[in-house]
C-alpha atoms as a PDB file:
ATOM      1  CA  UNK A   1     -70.659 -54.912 -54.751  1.00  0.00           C
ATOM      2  CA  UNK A   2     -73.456 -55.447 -56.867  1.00  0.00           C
ATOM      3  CA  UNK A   3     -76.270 -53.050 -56.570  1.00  0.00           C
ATOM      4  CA  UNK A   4     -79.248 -54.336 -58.893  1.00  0.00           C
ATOM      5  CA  UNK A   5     -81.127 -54.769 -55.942  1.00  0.00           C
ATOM      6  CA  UNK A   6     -80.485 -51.559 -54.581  1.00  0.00           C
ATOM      7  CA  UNK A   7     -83.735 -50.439 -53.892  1.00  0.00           C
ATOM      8  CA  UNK A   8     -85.223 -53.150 -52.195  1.00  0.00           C
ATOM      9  CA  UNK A   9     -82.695 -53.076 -49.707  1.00  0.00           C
ATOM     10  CA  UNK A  10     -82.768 -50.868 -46.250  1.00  0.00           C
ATOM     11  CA  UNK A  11     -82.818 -46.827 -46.836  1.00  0.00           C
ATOM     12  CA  UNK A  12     -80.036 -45.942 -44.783  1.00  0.00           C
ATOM     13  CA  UNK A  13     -77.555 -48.263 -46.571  1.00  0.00           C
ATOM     14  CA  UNK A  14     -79.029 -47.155 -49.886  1.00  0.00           C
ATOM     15  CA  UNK A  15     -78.237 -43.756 -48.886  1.00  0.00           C
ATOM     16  CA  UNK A  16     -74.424 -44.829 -47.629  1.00  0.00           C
ATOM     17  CA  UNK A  17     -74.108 -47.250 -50.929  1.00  0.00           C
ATOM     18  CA  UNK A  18     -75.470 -44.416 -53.234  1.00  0.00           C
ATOM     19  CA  UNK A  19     -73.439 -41.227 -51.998  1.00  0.00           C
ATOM     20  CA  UNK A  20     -70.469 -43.803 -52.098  1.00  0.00           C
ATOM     21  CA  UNK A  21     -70.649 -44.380 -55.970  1.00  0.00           C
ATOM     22  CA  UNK A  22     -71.517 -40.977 -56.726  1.00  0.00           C
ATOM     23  CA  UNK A  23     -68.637 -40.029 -55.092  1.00  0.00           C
ATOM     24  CA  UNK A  24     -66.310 -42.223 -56.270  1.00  0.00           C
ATOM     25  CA  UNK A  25     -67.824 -43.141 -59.575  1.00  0.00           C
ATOM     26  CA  UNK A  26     -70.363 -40.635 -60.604  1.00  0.00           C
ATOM     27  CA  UNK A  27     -69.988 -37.207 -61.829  1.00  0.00           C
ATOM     28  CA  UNK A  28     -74.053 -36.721 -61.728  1.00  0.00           C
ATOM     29  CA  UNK A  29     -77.577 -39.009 -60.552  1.00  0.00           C
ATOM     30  CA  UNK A  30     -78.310 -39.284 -64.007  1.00  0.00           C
ATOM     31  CA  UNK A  31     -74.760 -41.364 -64.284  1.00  0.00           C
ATOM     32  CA  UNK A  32     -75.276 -43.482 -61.413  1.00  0.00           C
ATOM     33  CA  UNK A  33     -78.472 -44.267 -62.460  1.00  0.00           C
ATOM     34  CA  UNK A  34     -78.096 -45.052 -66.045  1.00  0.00           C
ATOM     35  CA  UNK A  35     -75.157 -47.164 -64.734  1.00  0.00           C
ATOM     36  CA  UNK A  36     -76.419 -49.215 -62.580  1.00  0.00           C
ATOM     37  CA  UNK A  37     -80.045 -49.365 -64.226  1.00  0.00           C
ATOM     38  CA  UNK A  38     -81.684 -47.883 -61.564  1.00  0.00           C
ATOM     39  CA  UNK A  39     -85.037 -46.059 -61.820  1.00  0.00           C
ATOM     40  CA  UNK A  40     -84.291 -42.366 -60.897  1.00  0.00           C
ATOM     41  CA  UNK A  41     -87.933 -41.231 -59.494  1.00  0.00           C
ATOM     42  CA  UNK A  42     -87.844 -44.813 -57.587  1.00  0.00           C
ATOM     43  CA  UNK A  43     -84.102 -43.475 -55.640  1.00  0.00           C
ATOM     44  CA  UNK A  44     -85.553 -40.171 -55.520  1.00  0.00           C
ATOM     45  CA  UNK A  45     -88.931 -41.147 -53.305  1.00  0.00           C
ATOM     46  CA  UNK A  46     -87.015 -43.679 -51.342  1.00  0.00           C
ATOM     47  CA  UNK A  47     -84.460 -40.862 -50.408  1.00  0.00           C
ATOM     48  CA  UNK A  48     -87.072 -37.950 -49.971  1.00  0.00           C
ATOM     49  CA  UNK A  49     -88.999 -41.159 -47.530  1.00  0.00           C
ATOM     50  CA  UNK A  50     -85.901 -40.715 -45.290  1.00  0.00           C
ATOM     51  CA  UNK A  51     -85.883 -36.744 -45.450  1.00  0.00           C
ATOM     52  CA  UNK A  52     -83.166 -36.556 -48.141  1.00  0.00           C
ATOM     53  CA  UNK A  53     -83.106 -34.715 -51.404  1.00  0.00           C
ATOM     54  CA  UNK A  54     -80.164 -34.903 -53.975  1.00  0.00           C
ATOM     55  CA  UNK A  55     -77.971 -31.770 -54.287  1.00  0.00           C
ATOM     56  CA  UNK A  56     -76.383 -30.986 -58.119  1.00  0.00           C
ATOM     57  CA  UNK A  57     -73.789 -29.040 -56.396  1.00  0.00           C
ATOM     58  CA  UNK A  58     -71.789 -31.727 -53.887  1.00  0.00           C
ATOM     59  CA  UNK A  59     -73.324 -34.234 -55.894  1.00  0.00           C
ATOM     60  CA  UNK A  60     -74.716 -35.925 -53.199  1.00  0.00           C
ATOM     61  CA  UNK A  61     -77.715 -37.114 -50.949  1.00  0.00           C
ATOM     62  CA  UNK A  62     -77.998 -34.082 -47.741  1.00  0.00           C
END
């Protein structure tokens, strides 16, 4: 799936689409980011706009 538009898309599935490829593809948010050429503090406010915040530990949104 291509995911340059990422962050114009819906929240929710950015959320689903984003935990996917860190899970599967990413060992960190720095990864995924510089992968897919995303801008980090964009994800970031778009996640914290939905009441999620990006945990190091399960490398994941919660």
């Amino acid at each position: 799936m291509e995911i340059s538009n990422l962050l114009n898309m819906d929240g929710n599935i950015v959320l689903g689409i984003v935990n996917e490829r860190l899970r599967l593809e990413c060992s960190t948010i720095e990864e995924l980011v510089s992968r897919y050429e995303l801008d980090n503090d964009e994800l970031n406010e778009k996640m914290e706009a939905l009441g999620y915040h990006y945990d190091p530990i399960s490398n994941q949104f919660k």
